[in-house]
Protein backbone atom coordinates (compact mmCIF):
# COMPACT_ATOMS: atom_id res chain seq x y z
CA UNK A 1 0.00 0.00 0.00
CA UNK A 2 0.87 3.51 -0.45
CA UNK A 3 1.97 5.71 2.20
CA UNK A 4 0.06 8.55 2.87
CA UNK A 5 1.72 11.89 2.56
CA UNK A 6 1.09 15.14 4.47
CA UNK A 7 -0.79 16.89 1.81
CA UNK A 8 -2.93 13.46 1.58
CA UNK A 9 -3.89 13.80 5.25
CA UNK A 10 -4.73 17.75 4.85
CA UNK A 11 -7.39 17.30 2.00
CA UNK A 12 -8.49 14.51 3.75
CA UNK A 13 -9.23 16.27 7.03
CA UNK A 14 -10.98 19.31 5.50
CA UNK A 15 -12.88 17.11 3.81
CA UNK A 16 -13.83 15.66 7.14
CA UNK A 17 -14.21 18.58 9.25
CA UNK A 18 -16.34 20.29 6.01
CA UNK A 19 -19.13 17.24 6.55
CA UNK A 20 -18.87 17.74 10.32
CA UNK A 21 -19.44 21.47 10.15
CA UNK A 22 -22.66 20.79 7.68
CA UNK A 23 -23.86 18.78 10.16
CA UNK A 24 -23.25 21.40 12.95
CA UNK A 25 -25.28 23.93 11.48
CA UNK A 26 -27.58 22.42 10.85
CA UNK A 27 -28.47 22.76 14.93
CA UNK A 28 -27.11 26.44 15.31
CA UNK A 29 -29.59 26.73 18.47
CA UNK A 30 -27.58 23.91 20.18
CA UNK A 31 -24.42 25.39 18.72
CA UNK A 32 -24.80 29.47 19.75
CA UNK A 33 -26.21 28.00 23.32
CA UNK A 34 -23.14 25.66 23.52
CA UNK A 35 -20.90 28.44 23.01
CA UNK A 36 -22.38 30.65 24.85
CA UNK A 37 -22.67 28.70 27.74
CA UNK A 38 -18.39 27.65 27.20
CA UNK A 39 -17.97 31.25 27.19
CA UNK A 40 -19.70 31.99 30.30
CA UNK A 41 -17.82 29.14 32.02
CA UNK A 42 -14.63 31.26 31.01
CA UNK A 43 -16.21 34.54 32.86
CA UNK A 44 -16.96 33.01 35.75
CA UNK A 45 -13.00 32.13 35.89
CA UNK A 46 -11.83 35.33 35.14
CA UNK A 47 -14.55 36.83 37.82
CA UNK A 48 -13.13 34.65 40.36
CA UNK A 49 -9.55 35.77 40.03
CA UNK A 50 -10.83 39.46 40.65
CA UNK A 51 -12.90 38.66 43.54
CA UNK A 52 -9.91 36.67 44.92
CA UNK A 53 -7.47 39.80 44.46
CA UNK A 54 -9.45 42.24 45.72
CA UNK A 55 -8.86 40.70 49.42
CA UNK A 56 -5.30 39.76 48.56
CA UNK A 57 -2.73 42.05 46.46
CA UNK A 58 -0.75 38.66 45.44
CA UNK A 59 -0.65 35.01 45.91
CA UNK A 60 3.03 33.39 46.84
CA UNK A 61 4.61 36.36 45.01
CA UNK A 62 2.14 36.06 42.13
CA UNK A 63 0.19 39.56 41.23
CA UNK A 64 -3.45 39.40 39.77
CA UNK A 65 -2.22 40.27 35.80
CA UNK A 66 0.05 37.35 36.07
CA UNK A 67 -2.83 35.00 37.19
CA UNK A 68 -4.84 36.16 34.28
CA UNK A 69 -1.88 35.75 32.40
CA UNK A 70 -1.26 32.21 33.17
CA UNK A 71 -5.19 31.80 33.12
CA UNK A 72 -5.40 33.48 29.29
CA UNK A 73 -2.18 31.03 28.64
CA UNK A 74 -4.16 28.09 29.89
CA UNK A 75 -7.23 28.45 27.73
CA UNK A 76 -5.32 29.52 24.53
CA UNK A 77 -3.21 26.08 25.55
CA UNK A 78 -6.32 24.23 25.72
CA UNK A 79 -8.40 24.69 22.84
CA UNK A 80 -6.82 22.43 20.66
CA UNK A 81 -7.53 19.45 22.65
CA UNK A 82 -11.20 21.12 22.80
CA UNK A 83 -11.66 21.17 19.25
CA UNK A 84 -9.89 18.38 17.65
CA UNK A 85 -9.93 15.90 20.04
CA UNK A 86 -13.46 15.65 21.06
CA UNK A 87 -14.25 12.41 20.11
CA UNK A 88 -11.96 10.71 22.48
CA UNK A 89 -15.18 11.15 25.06
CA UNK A 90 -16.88 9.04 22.57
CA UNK A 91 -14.40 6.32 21.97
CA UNK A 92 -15.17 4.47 25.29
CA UNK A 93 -19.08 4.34 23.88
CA UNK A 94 -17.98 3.10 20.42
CA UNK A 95 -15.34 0.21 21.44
CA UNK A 96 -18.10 -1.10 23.80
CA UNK A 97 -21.14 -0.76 21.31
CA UNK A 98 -18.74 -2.13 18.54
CA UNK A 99 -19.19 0.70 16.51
CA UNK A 100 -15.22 1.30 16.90
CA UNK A 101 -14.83 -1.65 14.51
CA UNK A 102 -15.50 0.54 11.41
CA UNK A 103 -12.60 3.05 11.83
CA UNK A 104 -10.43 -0.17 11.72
CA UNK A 105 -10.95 -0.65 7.70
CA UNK A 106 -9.94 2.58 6.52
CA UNK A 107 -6.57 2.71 4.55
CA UNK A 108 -5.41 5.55 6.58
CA UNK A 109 -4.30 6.63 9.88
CA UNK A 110 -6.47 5.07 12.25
CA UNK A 111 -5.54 7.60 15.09
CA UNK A 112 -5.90 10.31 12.30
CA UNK A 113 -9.37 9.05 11.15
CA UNK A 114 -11.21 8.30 14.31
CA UNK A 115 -9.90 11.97 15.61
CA UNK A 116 -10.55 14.04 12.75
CA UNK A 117 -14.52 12.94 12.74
CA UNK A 118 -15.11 15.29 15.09
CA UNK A 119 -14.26 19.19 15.41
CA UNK A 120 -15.84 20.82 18.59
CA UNK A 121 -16.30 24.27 17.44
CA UNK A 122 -17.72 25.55 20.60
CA UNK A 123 -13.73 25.17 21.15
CA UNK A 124 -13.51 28.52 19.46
CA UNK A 125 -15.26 30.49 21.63
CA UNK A 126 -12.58 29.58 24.68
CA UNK A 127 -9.81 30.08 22.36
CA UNK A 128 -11.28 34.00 21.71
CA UNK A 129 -11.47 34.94 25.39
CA UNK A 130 -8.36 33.18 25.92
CA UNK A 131 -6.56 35.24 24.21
CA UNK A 132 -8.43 38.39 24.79
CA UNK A 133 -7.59 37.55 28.82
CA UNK A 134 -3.93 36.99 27.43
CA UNK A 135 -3.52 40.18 25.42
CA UNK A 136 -4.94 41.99 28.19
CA UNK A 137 -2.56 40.80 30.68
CA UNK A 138 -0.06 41.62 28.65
CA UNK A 139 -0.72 45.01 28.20
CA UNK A 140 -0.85 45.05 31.84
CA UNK A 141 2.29 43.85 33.14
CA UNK A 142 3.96 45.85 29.89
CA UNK A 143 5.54 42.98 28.48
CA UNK A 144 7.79 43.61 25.19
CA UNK A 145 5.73 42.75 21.82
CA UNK A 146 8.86 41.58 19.39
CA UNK A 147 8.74 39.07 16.77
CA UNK A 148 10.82 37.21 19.17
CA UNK A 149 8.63 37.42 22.19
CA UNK A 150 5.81 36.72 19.75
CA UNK A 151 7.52 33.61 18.28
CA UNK A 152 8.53 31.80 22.09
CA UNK A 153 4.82 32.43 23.16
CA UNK A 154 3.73 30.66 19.97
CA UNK A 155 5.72 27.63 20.58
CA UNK A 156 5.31 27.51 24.24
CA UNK A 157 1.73 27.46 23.65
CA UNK A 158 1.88 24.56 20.96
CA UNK A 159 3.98 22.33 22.80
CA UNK A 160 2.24 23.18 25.96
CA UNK A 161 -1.51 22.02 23.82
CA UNK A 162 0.57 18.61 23.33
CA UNK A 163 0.64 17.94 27.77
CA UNK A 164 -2.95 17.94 27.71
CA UNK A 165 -3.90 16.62 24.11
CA UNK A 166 -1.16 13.72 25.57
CA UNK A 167 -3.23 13.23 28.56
CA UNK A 168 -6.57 12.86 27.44
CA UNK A 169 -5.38 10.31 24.60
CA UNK A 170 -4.51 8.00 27.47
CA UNK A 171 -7.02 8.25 29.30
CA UNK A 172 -9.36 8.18 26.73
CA UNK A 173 -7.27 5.23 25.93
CA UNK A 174 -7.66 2.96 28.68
CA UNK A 175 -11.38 2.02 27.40
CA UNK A 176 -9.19 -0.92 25.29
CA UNK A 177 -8.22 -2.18 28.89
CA UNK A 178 -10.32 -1.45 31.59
CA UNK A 179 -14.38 -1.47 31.32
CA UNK A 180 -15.00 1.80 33.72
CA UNK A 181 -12.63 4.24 32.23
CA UNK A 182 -15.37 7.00 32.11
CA UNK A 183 -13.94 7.87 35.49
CA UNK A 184 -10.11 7.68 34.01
CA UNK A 185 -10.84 10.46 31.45
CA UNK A 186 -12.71 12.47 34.08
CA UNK A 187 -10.09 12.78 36.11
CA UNK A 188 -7.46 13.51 34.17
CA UNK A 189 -9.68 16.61 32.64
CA UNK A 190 -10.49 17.26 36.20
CA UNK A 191 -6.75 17.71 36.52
CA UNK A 192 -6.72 20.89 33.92
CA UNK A 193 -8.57 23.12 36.33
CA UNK A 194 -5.00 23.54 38.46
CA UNK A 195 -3.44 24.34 35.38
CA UNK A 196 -4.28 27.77 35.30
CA UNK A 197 -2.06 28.46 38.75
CA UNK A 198 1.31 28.38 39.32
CA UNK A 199 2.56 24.82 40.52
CA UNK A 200 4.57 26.77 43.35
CA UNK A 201 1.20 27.87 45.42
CA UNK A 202 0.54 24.28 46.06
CA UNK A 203 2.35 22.23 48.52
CA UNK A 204 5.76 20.09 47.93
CA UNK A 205 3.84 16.90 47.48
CA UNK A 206 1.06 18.41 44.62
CA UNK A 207 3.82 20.03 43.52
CA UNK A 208 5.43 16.89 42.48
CA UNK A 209 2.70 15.30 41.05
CA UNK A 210 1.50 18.28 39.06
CA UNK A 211 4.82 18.30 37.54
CA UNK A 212 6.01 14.63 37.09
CA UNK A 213 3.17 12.40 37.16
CA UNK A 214 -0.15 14.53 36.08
CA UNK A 215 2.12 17.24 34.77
CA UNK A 216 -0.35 19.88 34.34
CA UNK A 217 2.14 22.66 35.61
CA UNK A 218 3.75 22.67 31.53
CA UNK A 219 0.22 23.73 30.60
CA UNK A 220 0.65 27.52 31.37
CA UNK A 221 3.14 27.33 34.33
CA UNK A 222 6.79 26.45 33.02
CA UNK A 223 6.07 28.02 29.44
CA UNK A 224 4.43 31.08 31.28
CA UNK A 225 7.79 31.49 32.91
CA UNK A 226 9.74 31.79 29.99
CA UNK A 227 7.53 34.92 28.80
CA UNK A 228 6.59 36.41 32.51
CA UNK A 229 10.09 36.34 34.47
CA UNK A 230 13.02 35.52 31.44
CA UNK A 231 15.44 36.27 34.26
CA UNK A 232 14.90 33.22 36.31
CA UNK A 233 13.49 30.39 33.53
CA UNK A 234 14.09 26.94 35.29
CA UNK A 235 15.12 24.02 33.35
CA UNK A 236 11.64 22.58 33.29
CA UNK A 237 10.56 25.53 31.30
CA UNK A 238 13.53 24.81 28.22
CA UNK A 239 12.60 21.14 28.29
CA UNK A 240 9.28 21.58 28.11
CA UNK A 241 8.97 21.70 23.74
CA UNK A 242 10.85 18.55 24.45
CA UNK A 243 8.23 16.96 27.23
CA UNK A 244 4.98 17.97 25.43
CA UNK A 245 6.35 15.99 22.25
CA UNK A 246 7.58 13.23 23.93
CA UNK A 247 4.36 13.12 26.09
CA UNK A 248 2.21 12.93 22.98
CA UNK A 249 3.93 10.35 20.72
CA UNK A 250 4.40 8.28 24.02
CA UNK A 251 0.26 8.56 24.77
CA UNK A 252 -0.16 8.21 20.24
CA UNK A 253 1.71 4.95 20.86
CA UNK A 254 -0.98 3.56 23.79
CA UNK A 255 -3.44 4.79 22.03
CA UNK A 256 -2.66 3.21 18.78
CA UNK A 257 -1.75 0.04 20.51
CA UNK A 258 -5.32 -0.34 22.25
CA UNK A 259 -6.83 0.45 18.90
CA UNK A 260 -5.10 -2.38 16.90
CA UNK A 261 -5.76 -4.95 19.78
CA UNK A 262 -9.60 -4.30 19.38
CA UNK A 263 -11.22 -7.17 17.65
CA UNK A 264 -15.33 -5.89 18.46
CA UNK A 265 -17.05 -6.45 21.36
CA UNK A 266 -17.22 -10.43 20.18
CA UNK A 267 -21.22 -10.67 19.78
């Protein structure tokens, strides 16, 4: 068989994500509440962070613009795994109803295929106040706007998408394995919500697991770093292009291997 190309895979998807977006519109009541409601989760965020700073000038050495910096960061970071990966909280219904079986046929990616069904454009909504928190902030704390500035926050904000894209492939993963693994992909988007505050508030224990076993804190907190405070970047912060790559071919690879093992549900 031929192997696929990049080009193939592009016309491919926008083939895909043109029949999904038919479909969409076809609701726009459910899709302008959806969004609405996804941007209204996003206020009542930011709203907390000003109620919380109006008692408290700064948290751990942390000022209010650099929460809603990290908080902006966090959302931007987010909304890939909110839009194109949607249809891992499906997979777990369609391995056990069988369905799953059909996306085993196709003479293309499998990973690529079942993913790309599904585009979550709600996602866009989060990704507009996102960065409408983050440009504000920005202005705020009077950070420098050069193409090089510009370029790190780019891809900081990439490879930070790849931590949580990583994590909810795995968990959405263990569905080949274990029977109840609703409650494995709740948690680990559970897990997301601390992302939007610096690992350092918590204590030396959360700390740890935040940054080496659910390691949430290279969401927004070790890439923030590298934009907020340039003058005292830990190493975490350099590696972590390097950790949100390795973290996502490592969670590709489980995924993948649950999908090849799956033979139907044997009825």
């Amino acid at each position: 068989m031929k192997k696929k190309n990049l080009r193939f895979y592009i016309r491919i998807y926008f083939k895909i994500l043109a029949q999904d977006l038919k479909s969409k519109m076809s609701y726009r009541a459910d899709f302008i509440i959806s969004t609405i409601g996804m941007i209204l989760t996003n206020v009542s965020g930011f709203i907390g962070f000003w109620i919380l700073f109006r008692n408290f000038p700064s948290i751990n050495g942390w000022s209010y613009h650099e929460m809603l910096f990290l908080y902006g960061f966090s959302l931007v970071a987010l909304t890939p795994v909110q839009c194109f990966f949607d249809n891992n909280w499906n997979l777990r219904g369609n391995v056990y109803s069988g369905d799953f079986i059909k996306y085993c046929f196709r003479p293309i990616n499998l990973f690529f295929y079942y993913q790309s069904e599904v585009f979550d454009i709600k996602g866009l909504g989060q990704l507009a106040f996102g960065l409408g928190t983050l440009i504000y902030a920005w202005i705020k704390l009077g950070l420098a706007v050069t193409p090089l500035m510009l370029l790190k926050t780019l891809v900081f904000l990439l490879t930070a998408s790849l931590i949580m894209i990583a994590m909810q492939n795995a968990a959405a993963a263990a569905c080949f394995w274990i029977e109840n693994s609703f409650y494995v992909l709740d948690l680990a988007m559970r897990f997301k919500e601390y992302a939007k505050y610096p690992v350092t508030i918590f204590s030396p224990v959360f700390r740890f697991i935040f940054t080496f076993i659910f390691p949430i804190a290279f969401i927004a907190y070790y890439p923030s770093l590298v934009i907020l405070r340039p003058d005292e970047v830990p190493v975490l912060s350099w590696l972590s292009p390097v950790i949100g790559i390795v973290f996502f071919y490592v969670s590709y690879k489980i995924w993948m291997r649950g999908a090849t093992r799956y033979s139907g549900t044997g009825s």
